[in-house]
C-alpha atoms as a PDB file:
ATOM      1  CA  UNK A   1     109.691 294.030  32.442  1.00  0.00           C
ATOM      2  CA  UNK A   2     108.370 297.403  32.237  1.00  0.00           C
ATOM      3  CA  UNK A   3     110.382 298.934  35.698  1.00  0.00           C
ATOM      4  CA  UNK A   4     113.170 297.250  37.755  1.00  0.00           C
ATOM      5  CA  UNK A   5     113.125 298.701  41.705  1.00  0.00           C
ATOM      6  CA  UNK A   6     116.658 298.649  43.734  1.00  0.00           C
ATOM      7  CA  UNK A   7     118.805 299.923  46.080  1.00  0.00           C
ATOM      8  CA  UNK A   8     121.189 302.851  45.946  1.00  0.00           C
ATOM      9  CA  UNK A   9     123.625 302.632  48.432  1.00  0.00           C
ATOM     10  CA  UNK A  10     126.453 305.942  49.642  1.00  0.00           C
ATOM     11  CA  UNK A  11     128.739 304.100  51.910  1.00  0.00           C
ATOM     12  CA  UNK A  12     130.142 307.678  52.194  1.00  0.00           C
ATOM     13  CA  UNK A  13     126.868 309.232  54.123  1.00  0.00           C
ATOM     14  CA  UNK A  14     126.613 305.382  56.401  1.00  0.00           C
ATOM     15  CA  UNK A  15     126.959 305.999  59.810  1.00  0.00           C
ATOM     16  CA  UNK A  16     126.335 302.735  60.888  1.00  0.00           C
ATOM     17  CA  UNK A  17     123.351 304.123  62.481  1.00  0.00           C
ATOM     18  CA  UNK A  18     120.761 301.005  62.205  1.00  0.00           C
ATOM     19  CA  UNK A  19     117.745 303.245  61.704  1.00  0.00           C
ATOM     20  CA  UNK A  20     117.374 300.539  58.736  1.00  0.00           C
ATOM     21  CA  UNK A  21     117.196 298.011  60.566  1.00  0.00           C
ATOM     22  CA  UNK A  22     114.945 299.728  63.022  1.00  0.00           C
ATOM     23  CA  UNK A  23     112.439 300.871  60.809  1.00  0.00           C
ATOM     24  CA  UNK A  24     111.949 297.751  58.504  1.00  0.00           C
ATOM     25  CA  UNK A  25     111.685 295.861  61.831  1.00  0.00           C
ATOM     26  CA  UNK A  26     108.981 297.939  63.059  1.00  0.00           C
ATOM     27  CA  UNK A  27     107.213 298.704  59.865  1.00  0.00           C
ATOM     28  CA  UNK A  28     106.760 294.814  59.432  1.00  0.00           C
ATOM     29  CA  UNK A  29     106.667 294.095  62.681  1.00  0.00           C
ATOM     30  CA  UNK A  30     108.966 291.822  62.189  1.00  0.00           C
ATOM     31  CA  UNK A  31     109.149 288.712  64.942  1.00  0.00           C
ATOM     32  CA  UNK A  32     112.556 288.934  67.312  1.00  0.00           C
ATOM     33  CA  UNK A  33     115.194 287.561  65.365  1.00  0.00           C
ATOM     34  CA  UNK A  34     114.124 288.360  62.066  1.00  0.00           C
ATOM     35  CA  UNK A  35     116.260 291.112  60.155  1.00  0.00           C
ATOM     36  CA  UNK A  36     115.076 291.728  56.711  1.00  0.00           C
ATOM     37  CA  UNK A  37     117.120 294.694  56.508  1.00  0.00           C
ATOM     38  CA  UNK A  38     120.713 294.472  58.075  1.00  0.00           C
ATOM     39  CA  UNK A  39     124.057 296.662  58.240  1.00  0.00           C
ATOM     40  CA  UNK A  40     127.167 294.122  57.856  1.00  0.00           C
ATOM     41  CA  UNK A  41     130.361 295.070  58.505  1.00  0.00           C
ATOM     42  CA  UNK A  42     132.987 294.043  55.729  1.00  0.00           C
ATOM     43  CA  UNK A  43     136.610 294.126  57.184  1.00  0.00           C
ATOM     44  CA  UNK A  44     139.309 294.323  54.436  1.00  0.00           C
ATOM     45  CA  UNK A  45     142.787 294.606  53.584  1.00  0.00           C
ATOM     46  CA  UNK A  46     145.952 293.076  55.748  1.00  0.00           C
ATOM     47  CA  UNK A  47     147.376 294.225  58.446  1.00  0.00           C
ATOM     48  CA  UNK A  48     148.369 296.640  59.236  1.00  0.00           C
ATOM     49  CA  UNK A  49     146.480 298.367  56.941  1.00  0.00           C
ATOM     50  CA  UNK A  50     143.179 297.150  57.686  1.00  0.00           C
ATOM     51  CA  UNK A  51     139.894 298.650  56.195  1.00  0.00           C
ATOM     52  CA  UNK A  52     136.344 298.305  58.028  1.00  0.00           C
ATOM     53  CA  UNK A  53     132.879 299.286  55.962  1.00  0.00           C
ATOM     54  CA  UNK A  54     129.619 298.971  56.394  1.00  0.00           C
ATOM     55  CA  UNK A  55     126.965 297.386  53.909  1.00  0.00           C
ATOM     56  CA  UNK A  56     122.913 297.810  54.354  1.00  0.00           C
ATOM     57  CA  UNK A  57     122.403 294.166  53.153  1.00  0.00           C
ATOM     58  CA  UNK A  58     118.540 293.426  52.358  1.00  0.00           C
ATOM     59  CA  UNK A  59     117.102 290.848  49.707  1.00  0.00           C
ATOM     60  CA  UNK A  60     118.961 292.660  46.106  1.00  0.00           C
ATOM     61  CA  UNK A  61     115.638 291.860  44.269  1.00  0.00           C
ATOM     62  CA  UNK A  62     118.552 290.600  41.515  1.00  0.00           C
ATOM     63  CA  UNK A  63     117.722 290.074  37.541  1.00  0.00           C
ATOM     64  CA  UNK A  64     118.237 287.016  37.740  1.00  0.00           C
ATOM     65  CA  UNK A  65     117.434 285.928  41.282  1.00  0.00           C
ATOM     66  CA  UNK A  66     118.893 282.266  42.305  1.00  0.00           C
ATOM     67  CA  UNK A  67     116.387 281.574  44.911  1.00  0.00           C
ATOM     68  CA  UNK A  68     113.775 281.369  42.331  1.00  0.00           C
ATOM     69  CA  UNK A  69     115.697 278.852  40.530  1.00  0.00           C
ATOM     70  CA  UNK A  70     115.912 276.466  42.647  1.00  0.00           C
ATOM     71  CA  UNK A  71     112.527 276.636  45.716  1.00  0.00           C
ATOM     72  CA  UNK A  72     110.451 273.228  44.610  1.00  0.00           C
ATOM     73  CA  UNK A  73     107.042 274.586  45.399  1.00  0.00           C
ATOM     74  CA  UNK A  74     107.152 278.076  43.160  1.00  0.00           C
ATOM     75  CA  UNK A  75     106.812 279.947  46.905  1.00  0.00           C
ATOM     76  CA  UNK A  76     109.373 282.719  45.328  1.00  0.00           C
ATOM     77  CA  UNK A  77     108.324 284.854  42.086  1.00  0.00           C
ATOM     78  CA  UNK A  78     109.376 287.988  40.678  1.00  0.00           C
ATOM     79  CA  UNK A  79     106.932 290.062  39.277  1.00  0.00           C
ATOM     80  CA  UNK A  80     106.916 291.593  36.104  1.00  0.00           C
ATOM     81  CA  UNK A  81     105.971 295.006  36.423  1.00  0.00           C
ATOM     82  CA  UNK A  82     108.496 296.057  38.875  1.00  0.00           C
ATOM     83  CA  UNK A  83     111.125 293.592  39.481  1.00  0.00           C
ATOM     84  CA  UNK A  84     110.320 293.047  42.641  1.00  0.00           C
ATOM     85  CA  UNK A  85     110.681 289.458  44.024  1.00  0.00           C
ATOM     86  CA  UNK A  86     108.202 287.632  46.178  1.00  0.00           C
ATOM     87  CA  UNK A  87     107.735 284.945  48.601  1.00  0.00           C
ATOM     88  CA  UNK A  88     104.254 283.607  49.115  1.00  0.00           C
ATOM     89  CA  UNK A  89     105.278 282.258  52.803  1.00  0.00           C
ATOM     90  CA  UNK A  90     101.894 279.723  52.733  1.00  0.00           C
ATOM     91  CA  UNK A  91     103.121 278.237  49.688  1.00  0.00           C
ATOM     92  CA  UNK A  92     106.885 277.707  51.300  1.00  0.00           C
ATOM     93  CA  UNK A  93     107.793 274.336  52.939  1.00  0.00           C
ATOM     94  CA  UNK A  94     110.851 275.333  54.839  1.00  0.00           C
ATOM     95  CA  UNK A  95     113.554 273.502  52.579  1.00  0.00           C
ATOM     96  CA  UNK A  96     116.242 276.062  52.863  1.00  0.00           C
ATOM     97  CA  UNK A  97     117.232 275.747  49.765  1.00  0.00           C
ATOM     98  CA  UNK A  98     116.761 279.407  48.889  1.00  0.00           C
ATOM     99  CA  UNK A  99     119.188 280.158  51.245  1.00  0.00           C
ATOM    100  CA  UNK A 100     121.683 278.105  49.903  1.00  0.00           C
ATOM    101  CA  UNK A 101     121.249 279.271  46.586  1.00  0.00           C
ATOM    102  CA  UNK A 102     121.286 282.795  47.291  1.00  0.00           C
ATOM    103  CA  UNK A 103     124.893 284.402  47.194  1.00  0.00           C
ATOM    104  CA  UNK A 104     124.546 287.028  49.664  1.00  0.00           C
ATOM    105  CA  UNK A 105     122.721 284.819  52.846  1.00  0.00           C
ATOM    106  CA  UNK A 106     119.341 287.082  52.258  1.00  0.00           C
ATOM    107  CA  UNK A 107     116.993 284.638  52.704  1.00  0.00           C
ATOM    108  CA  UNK A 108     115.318 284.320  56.590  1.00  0.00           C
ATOM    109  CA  UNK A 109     113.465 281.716  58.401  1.00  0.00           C
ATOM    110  CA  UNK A 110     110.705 282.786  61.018  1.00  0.00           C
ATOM    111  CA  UNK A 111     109.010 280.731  63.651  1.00  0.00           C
ATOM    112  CA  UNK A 112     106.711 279.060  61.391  1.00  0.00           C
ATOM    113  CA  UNK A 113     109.883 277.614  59.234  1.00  0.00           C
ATOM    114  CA  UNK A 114     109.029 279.704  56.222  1.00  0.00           C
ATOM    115  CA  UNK A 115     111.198 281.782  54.036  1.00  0.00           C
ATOM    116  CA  UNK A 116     110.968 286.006  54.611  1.00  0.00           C
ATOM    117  CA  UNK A 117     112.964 288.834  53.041  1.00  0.00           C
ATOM    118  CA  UNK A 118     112.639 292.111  51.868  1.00  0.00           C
ATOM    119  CA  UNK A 119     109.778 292.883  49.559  1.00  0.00           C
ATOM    120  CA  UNK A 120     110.509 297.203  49.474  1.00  0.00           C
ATOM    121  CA  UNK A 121     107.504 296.988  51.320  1.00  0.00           C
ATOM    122  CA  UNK A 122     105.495 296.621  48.865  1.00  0.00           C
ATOM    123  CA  UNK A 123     102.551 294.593  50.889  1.00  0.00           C
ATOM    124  CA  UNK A 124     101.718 298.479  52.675  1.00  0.00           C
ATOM    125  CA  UNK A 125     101.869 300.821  49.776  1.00  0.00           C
ATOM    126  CA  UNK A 126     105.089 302.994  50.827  1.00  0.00           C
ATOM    127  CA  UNK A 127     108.162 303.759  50.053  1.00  0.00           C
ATOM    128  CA  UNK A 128     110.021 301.380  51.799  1.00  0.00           C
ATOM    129  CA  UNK A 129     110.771 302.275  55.543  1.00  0.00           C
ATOM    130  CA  UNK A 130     114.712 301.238  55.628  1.00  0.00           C
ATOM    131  CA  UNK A 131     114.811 304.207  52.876  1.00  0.00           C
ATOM    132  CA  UNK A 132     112.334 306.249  54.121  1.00  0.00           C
ATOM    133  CA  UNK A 133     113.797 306.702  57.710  1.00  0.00           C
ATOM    134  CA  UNK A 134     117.518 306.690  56.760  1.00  0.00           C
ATOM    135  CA  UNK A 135     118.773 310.420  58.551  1.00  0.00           C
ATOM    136  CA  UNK A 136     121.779 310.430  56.303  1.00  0.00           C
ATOM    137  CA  UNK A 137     120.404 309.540  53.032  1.00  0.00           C
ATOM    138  CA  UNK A 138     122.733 306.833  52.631  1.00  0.00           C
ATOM    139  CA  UNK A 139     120.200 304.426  51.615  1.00  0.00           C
ATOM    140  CA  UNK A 140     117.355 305.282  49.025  1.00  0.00           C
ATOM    141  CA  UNK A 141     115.129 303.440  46.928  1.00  0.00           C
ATOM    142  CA  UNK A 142     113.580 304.121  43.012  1.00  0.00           C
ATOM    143  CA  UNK A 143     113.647 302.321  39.818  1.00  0.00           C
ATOM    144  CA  UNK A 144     117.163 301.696  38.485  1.00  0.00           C
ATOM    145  CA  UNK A 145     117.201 304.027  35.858  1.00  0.00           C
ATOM    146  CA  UNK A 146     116.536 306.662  38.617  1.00  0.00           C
ATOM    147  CA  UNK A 147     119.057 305.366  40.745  1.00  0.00           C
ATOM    148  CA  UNK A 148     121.696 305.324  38.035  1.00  0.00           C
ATOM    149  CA  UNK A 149     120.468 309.182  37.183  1.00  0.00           C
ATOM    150  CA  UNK A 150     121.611 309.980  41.233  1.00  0.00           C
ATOM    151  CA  UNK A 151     124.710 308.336  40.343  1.00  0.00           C
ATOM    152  CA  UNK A 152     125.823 310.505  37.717  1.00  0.00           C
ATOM    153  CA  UNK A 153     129.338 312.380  38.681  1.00  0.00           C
ATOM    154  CA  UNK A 154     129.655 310.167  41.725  1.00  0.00           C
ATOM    155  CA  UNK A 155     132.532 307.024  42.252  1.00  0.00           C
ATOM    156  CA  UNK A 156     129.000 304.954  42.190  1.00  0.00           C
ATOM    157  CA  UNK A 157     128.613 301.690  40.112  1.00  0.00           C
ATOM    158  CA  UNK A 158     126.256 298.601  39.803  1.00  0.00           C
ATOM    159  CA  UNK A 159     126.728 296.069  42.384  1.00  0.00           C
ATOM    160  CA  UNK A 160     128.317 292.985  40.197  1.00  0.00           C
ATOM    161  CA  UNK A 161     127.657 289.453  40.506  1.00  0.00           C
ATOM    162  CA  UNK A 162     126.099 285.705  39.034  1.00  0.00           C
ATOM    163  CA  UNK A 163     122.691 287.220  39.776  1.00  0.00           C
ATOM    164  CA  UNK A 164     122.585 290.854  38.418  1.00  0.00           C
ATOM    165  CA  UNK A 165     121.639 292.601  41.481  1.00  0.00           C
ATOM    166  CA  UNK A 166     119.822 295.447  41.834  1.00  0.00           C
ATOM    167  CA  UNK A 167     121.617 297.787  44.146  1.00  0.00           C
ATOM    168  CA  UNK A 168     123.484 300.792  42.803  1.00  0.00           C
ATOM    169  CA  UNK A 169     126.587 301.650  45.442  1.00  0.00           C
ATOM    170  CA  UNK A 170     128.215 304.879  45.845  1.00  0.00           C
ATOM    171  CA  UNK A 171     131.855 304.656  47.636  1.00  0.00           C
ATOM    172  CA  UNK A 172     134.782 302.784  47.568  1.00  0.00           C
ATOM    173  CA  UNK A 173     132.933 299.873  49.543  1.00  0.00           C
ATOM    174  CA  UNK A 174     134.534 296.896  48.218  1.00  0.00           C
ATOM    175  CA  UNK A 175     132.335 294.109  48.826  1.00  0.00           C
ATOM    176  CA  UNK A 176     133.527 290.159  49.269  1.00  0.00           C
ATOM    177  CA  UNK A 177     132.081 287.109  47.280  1.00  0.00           C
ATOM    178  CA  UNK A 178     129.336 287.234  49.942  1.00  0.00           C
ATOM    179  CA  UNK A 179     128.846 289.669  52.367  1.00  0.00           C
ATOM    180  CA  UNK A 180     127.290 287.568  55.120  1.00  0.00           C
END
């Protein structure tokens, strides 16, 4: 694979805003109910000492993604130049098993039945608009090497896990077994 796109995430500069949301929602124009772009909140800790974060949660476009794995009609790809992964919705026949598959609860189901996520907008030829419209800078996008170049100096480090995901977080966001 010649590049691998992902996400860098400062839970420092989050303000729980939802411009995110907002923008990849409008940008798709994305049918009511669907969120391909979400901020979770991950509550940590015992009381009393209690910790609340936020995550932007979106598909993590991982190395080694489990939804492709395991979707019968080959409706889910990853392409090689770029890392990102795909879902040809017309080839999709609604199974779900994606979803199950998928550690962090990414995959979506619109109207039709079919599978949607995030895709960095690559169908419109921008940068994609949960990045692009982010006030704080919290969230940005690039290839992982450039991501891991931001990093540099900063408590940042790969987001871990079975799939290799491709999201680079900055903070001392702990994140669960699955954030959904």
């Amino acid at each position: 694979m010649a590049k691998q796109y992902g996400f860098y995430f400062d839970a420092n500069k989050c303000v729980q805003c939802r411009t995110c949301e907002v923008a990849c929602k409008t940008v798709r124009d994305l049918e009511p109910g669907m969120n391909w772009m979400r901020v979770v909140e991950i509550w940590g800790g015992v009381y009393p000492d209690l910790t609340r974060d936020f995550f932007a949660l979106a598909c993590m476009h991982c190395a080694k993604p489990a939804c492709i794995e395991v979707c019968p009609t080959g409706a889910i790809s990853k392409r090689g130049e770029d890392g990102i992964v795909i879902v040809e919705r017309d080839k999709c026949n609604g199974c779900r098993d994606c979803f199950s598959a998928c550690p962090y609860g990414v995959p979506q189901f619109g109207d039709d039945g079919n599978m949607q996520m995030c895709d960095f907008c690559s169908g419109i030829g921008a940068e994609p608009a949960c990045a692009a419209y982010c006030p704080t800078e919290a969230l940005k996008f690039g290839t992982l090497d450039e991501l891991l170049e931001m990093a540099k100096g900063k408590a940042a480090k790969r987001m871990d896990g079975p799939t290799d995901p491709s999201v680079i977080i900055v903070g001392e966001l702990e994140l669960p077994s699955s954030v959904v």
